[in-house]
Each structure stands twice: as C-alpha cells, then as structure tokens.
N, C-alpha and C. Protein backbone atom coordinates (compact mmCIF):
# COMPACT_ATOMS: atom_id res chain seq x y z
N UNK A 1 101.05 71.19 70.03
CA UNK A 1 99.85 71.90 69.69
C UNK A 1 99.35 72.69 70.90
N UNK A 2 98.81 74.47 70.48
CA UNK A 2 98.49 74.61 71.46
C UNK A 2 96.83 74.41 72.10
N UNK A 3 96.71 74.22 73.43
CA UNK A 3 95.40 74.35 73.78
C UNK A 3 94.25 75.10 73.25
N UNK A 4 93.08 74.87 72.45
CA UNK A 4 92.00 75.90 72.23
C UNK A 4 91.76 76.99 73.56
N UNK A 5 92.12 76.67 74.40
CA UNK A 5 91.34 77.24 75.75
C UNK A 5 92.68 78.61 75.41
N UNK A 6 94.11 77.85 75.83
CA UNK A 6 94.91 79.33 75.64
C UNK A 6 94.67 80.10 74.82
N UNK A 7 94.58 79.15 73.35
CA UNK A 7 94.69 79.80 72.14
C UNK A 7 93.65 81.39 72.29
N UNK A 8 92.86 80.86 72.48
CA UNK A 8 91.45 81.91 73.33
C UNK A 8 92.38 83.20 73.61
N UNK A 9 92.45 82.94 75.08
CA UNK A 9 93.05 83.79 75.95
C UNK A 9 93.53 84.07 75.19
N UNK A 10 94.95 83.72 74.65
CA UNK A 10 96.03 84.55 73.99
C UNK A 10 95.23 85.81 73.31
N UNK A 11 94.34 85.25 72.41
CA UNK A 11 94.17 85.82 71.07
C UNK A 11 93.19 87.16 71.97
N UNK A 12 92.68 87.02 72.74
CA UNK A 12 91.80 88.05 73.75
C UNK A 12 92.84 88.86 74.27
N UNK A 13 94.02 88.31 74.68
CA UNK A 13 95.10 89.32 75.18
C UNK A 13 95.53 90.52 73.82
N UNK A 14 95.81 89.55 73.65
CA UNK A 14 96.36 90.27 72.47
C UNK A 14 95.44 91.39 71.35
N UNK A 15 94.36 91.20 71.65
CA UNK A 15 93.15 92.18 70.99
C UNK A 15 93.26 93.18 72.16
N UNK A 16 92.70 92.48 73.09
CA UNK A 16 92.76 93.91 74.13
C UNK A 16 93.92 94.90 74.09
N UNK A 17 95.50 94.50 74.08
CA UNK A 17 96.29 95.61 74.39
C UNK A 17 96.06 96.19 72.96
N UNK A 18 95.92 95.32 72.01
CA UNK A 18 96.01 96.57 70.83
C UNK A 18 94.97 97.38 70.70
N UNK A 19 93.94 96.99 71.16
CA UNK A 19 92.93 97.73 70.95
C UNK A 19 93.29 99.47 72.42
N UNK A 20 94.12 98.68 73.48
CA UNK A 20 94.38 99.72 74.64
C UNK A 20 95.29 100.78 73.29
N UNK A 21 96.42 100.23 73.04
CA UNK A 21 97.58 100.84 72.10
C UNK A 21 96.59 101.70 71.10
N UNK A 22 96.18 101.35 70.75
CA UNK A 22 95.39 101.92 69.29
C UNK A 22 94.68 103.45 70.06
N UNK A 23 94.00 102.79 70.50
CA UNK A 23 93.31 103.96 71.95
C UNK A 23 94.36 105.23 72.02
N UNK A 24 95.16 104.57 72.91
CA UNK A 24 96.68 105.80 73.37
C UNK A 24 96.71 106.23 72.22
N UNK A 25 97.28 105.98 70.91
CA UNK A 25 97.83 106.40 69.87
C UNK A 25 96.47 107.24 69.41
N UNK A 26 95.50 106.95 69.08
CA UNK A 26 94.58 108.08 68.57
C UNK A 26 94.14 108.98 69.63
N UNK A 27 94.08 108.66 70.58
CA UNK A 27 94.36 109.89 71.35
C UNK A 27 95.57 110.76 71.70
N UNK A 28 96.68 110.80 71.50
CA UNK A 28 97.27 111.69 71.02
C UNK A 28 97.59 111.94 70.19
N UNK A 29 97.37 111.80 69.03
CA UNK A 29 97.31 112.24 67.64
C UNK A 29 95.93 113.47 67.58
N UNK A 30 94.60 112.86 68.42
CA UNK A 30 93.96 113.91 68.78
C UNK A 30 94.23 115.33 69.21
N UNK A 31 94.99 115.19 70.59
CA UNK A 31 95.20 116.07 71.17
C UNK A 31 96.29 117.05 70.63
N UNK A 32 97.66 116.16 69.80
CA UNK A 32 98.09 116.93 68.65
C UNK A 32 97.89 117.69 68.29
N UNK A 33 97.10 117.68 67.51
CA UNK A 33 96.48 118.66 66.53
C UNK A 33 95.51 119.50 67.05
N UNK A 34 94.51 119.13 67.76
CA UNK A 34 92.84 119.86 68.51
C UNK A 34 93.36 120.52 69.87
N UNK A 35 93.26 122.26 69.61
CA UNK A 35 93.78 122.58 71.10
C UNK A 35 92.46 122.90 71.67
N UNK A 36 92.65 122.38 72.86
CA UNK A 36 91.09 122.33 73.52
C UNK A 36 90.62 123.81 73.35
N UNK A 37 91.45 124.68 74.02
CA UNK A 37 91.25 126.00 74.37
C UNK A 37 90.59 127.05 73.29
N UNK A 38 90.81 126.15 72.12
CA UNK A 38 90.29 127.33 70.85
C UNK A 38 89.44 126.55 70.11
N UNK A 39 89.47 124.98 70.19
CA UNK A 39 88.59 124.15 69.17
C UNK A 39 87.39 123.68 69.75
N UNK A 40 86.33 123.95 68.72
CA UNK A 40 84.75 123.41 69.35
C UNK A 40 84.41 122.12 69.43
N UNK A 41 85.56 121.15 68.49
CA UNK A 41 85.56 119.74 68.87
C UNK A 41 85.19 118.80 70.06
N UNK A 42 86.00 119.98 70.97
CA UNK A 42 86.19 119.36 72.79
C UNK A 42 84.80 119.44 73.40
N UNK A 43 84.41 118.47 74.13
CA UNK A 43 83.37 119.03 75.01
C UNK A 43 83.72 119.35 76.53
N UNK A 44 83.12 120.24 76.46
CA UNK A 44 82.28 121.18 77.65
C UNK A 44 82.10 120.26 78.83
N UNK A 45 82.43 120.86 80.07
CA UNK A 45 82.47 120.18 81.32
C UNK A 45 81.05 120.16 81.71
N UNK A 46 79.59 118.99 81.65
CA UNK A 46 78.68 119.43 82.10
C UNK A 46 78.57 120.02 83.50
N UNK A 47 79.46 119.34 84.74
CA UNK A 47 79.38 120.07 86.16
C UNK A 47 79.24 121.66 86.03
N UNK A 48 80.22 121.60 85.14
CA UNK A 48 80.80 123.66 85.55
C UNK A 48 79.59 123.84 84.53
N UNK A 49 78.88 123.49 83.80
CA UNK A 49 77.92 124.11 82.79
C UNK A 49 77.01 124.60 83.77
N UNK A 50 76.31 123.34 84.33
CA UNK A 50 75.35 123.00 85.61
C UNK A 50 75.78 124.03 86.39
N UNK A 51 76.77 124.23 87.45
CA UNK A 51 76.81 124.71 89.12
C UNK A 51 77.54 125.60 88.82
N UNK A 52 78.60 126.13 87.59
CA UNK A 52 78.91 126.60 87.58
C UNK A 52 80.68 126.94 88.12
N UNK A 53 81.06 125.61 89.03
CA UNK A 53 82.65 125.28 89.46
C UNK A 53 83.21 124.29 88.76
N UNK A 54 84.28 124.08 88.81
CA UNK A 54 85.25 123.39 88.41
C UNK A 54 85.41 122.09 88.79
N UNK A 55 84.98 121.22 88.23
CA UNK A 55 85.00 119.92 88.64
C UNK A 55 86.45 119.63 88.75
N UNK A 56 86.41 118.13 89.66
CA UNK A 56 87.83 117.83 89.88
C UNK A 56 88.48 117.52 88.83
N UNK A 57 88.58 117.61 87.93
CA UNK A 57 89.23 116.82 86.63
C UNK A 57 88.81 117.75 85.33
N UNK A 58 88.82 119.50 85.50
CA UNK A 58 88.18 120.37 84.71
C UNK A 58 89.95 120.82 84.82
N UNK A 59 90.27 120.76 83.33
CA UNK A 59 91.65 121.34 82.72
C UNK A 59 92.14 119.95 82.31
N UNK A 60 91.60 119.34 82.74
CA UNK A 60 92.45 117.60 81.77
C UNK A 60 92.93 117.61 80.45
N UNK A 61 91.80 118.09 79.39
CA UNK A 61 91.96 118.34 78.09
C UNK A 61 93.08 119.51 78.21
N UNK A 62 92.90 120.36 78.32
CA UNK A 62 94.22 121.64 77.90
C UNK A 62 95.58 121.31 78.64
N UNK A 63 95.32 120.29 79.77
CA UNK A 63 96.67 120.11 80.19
C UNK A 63 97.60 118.56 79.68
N UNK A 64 96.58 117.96 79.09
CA UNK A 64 97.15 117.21 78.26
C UNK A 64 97.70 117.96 76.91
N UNK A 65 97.15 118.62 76.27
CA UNK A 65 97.09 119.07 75.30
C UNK A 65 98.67 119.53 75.25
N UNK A 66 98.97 120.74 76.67
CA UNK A 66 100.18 121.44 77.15
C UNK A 66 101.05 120.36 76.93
N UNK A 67 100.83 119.13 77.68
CA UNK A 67 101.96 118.18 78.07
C UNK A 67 102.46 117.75 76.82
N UNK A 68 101.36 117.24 76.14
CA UNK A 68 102.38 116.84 74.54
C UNK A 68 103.21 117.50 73.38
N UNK A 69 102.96 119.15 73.88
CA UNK A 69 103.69 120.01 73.12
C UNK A 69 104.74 120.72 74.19
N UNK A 70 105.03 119.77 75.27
CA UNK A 70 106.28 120.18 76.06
C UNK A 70 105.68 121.80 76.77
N UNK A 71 104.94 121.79 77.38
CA UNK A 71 104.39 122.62 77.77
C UNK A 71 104.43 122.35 79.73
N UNK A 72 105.22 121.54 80.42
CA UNK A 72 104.70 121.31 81.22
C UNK A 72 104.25 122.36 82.68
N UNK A 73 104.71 122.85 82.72
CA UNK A 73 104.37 123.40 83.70
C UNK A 73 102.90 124.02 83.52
N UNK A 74 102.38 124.91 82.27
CA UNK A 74 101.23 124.87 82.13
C UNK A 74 100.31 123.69 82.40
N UNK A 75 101.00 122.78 81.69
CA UNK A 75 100.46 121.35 81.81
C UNK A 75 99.94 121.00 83.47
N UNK A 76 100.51 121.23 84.04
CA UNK A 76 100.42 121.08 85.45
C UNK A 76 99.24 121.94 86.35
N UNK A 77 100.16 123.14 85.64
CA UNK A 77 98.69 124.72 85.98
C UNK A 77 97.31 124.88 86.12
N UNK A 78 96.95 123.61 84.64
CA UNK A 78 95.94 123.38 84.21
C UNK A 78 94.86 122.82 85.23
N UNK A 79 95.73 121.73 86.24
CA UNK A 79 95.20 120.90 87.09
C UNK A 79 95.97 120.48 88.07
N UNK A 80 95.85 120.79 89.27
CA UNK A 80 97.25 120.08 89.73
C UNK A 80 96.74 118.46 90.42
N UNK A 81 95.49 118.62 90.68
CA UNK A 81 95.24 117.22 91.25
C UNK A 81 95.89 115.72 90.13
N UNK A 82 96.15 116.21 89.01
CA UNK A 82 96.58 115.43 88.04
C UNK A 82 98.55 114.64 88.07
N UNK A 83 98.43 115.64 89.51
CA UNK A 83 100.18 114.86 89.99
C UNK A 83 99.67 113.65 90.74
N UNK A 84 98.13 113.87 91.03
CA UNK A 84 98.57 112.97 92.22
C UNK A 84 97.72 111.49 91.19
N UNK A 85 96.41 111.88 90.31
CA UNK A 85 95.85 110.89 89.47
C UNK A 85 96.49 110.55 88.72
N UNK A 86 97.57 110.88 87.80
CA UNK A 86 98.00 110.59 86.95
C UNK A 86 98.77 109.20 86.99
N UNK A 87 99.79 109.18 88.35
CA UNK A 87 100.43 107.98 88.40
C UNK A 87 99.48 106.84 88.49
N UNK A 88 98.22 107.08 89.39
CA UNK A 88 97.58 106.06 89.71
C UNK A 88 96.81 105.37 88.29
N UNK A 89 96.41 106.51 87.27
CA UNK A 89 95.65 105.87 86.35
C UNK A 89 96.94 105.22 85.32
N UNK A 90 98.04 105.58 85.23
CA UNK A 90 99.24 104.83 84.83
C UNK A 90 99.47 103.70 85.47
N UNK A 91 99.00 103.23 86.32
CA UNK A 91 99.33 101.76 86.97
C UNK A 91 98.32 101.38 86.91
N UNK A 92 97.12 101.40 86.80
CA UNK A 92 95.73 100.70 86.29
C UNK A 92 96.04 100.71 84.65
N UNK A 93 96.31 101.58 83.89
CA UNK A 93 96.77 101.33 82.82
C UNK A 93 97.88 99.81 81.96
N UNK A 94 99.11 99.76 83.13
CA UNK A 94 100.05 98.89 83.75
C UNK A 94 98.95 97.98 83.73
N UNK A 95 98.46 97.57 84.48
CA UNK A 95 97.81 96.18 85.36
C UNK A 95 96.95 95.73 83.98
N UNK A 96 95.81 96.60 83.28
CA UNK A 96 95.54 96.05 81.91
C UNK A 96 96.41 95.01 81.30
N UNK A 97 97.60 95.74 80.78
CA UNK A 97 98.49 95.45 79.95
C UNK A 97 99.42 93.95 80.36
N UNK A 98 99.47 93.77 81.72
CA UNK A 98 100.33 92.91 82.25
C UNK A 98 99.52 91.50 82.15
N UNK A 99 100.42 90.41 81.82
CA UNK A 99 100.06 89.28 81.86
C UNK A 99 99.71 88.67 83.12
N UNK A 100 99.01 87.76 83.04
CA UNK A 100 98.44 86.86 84.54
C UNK A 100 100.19 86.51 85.28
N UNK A 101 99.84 86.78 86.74
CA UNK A 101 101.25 86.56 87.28
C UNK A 101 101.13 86.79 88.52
N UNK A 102 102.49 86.81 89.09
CA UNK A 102 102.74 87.13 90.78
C UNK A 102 102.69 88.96 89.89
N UNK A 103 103.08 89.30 89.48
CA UNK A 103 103.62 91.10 89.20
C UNK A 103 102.19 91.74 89.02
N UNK A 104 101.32 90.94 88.40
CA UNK A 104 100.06 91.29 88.34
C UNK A 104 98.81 91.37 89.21
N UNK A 105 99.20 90.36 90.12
CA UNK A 105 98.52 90.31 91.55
C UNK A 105 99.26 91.01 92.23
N UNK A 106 100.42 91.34 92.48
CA UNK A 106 100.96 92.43 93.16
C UNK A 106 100.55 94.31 92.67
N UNK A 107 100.37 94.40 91.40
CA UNK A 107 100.42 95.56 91.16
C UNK A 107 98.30 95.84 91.61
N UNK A 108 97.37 94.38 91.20
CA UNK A 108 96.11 94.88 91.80
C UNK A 108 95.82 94.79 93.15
N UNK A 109 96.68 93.93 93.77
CA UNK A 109 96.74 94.67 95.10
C UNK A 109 97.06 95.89 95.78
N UNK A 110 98.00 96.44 95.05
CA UNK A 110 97.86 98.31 95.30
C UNK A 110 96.63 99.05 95.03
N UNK A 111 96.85 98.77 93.28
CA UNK A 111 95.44 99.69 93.49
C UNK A 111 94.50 99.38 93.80
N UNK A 112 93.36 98.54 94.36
CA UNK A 112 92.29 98.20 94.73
C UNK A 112 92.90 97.86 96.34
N UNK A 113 93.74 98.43 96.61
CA UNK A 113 93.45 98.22 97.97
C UNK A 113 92.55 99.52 99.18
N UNK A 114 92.10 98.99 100.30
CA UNK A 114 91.31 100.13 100.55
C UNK A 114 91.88 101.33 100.81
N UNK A 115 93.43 101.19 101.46
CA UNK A 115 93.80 102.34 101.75
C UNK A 115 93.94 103.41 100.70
N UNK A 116 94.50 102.82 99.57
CA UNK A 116 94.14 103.25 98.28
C UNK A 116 93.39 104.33 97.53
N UNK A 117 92.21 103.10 97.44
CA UNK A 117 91.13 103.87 97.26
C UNK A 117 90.00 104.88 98.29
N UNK A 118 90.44 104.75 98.94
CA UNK A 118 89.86 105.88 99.87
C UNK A 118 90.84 107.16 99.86
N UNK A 119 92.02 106.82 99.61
CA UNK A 119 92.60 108.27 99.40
C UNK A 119 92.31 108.84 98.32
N UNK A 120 92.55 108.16 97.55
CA UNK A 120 91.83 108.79 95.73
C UNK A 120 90.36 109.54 96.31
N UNK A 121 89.79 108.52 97.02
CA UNK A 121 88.22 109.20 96.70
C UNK A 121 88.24 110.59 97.73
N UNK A 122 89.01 110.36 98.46
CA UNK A 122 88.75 111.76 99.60
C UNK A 122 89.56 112.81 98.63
N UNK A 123 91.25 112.85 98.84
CA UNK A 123 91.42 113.69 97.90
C UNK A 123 91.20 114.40 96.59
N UNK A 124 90.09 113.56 96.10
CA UNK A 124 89.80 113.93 95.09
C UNK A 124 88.19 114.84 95.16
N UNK A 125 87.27 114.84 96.64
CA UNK A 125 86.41 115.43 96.71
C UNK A 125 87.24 116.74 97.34
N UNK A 126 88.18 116.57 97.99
CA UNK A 126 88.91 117.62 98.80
C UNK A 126 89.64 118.65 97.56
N UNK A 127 89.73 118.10 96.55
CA UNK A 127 90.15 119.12 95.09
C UNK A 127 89.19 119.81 94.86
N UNK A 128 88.25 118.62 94.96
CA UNK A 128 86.68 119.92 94.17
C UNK A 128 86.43 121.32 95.26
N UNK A 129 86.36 120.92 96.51
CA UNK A 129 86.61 121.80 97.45
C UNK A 129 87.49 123.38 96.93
N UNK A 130 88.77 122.36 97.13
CA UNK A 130 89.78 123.48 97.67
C UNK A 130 90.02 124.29 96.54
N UNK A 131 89.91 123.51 94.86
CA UNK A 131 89.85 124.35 93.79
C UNK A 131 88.97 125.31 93.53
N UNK A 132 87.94 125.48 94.00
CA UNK A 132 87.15 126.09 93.63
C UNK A 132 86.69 127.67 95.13
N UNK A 133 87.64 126.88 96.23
CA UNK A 133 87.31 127.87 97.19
C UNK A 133 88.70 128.50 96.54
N UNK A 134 89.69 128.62 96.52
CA UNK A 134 90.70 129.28 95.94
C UNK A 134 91.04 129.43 94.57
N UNK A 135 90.34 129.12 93.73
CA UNK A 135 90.01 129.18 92.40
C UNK A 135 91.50 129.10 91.64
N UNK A 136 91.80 127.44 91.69
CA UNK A 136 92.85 126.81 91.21
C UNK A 136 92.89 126.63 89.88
C-alpha cells in the first residue's frame, strides 16, 4: 500500500506537469493560428505604449509565432536577446518537470545560481539599452 503522504505528492506531480503540458499545448495552438502582426487578439507592449522603446522582450509574440511556422531566422530577427533567454527559460521549464533528485538539485543549482542570475539580469538591461540605441 502506498503512503497517503506520497500518494499526495504523486497526485500534485502529476497535476502540475499536466497542467505545465496543457499550458505548452494551448499555447501553440494559439500562436498557430493568431499572427501577432495582423491580429487584435495580442496585446500591446505597455513599456513601448508608455516611453515609447522597445522593451527587452518586445517581438516575443511574432517571433514565436515565426518559429512555429519554420520561419526561423525571422524568428530570431524578431528578438535576438531570445538566443540567449530562451535556453535559460527551457531549463527552468526542465527543473518544473523533473522529479525530486540529485539531476534536480543539480539543474537548480545552475539556474539560481548567482553567477547566473546576474548575467540574465545585466544582459538583459544591456538589450533594452543596446536595442533601442541601434534600433534592433
């Protein structure tokens, strides 16, 4: 018989990834179909509404959009700081999904480590910068 206490956990694991899965899957089924660039569905970047520049993460929608219709290099065009976020939010993605373990304490020791996260956070104010002084 198993433990109530696992039984728990399990059944919490197991809601969470599907509920992560379910997530992924309606979001690209979204992006499918809704092209940012022409549909009023999408919202509007409030920064660039406000100040008028390009926030760091302004082309996400159209360059996802690119990527799932094999578009990549647009895909890329769209944003490039997204070579360097993308892997990272794919391994926080990862670490969700992974069961309690040595692989799992290894993979949140990357990302939450400081060196880490201080590069995310600098390079990523250094995008808002540099995109907008060279209008990326």
């Amino acid at each position: 018989m198993i433990h109530p206490l696992l039984d728990n956990t399990s059944r919490a694991r197991k809601r969470k990834t599907t509920i992560i899965l379910l997530s992924i899957v309606f979001i690209i089924v979204i992006f499918s179909v809704a092209n940012p660039s022409t549909s009023r569905f999408w919202p509007k970047c409030l920064f660039k509404l406000i100040t008028g520049f390009d926030c760091p993460i302004c082309g996400l929608q159209r360059s996802l959009y690119a990527f799932l219709h094999g578009d990549f290099s647009h895909a890329i065009a769209y944003n490039y700081y997204l070579i360097l976020a993308l892997p990272y939010t794919f391994l926080c993605l990862v670490f969700t999904l992974l069961p309690q373990g040595k692989t799992k304490k290894r993979v949140k020791n990357i990302i939450i480590s400081k060196p880490v996260l201080w590069f995310y956070a600098i390079t990523f104010f250094a995008w808002l910068i540099i995109r907008n002084i060279y209008h990326l």
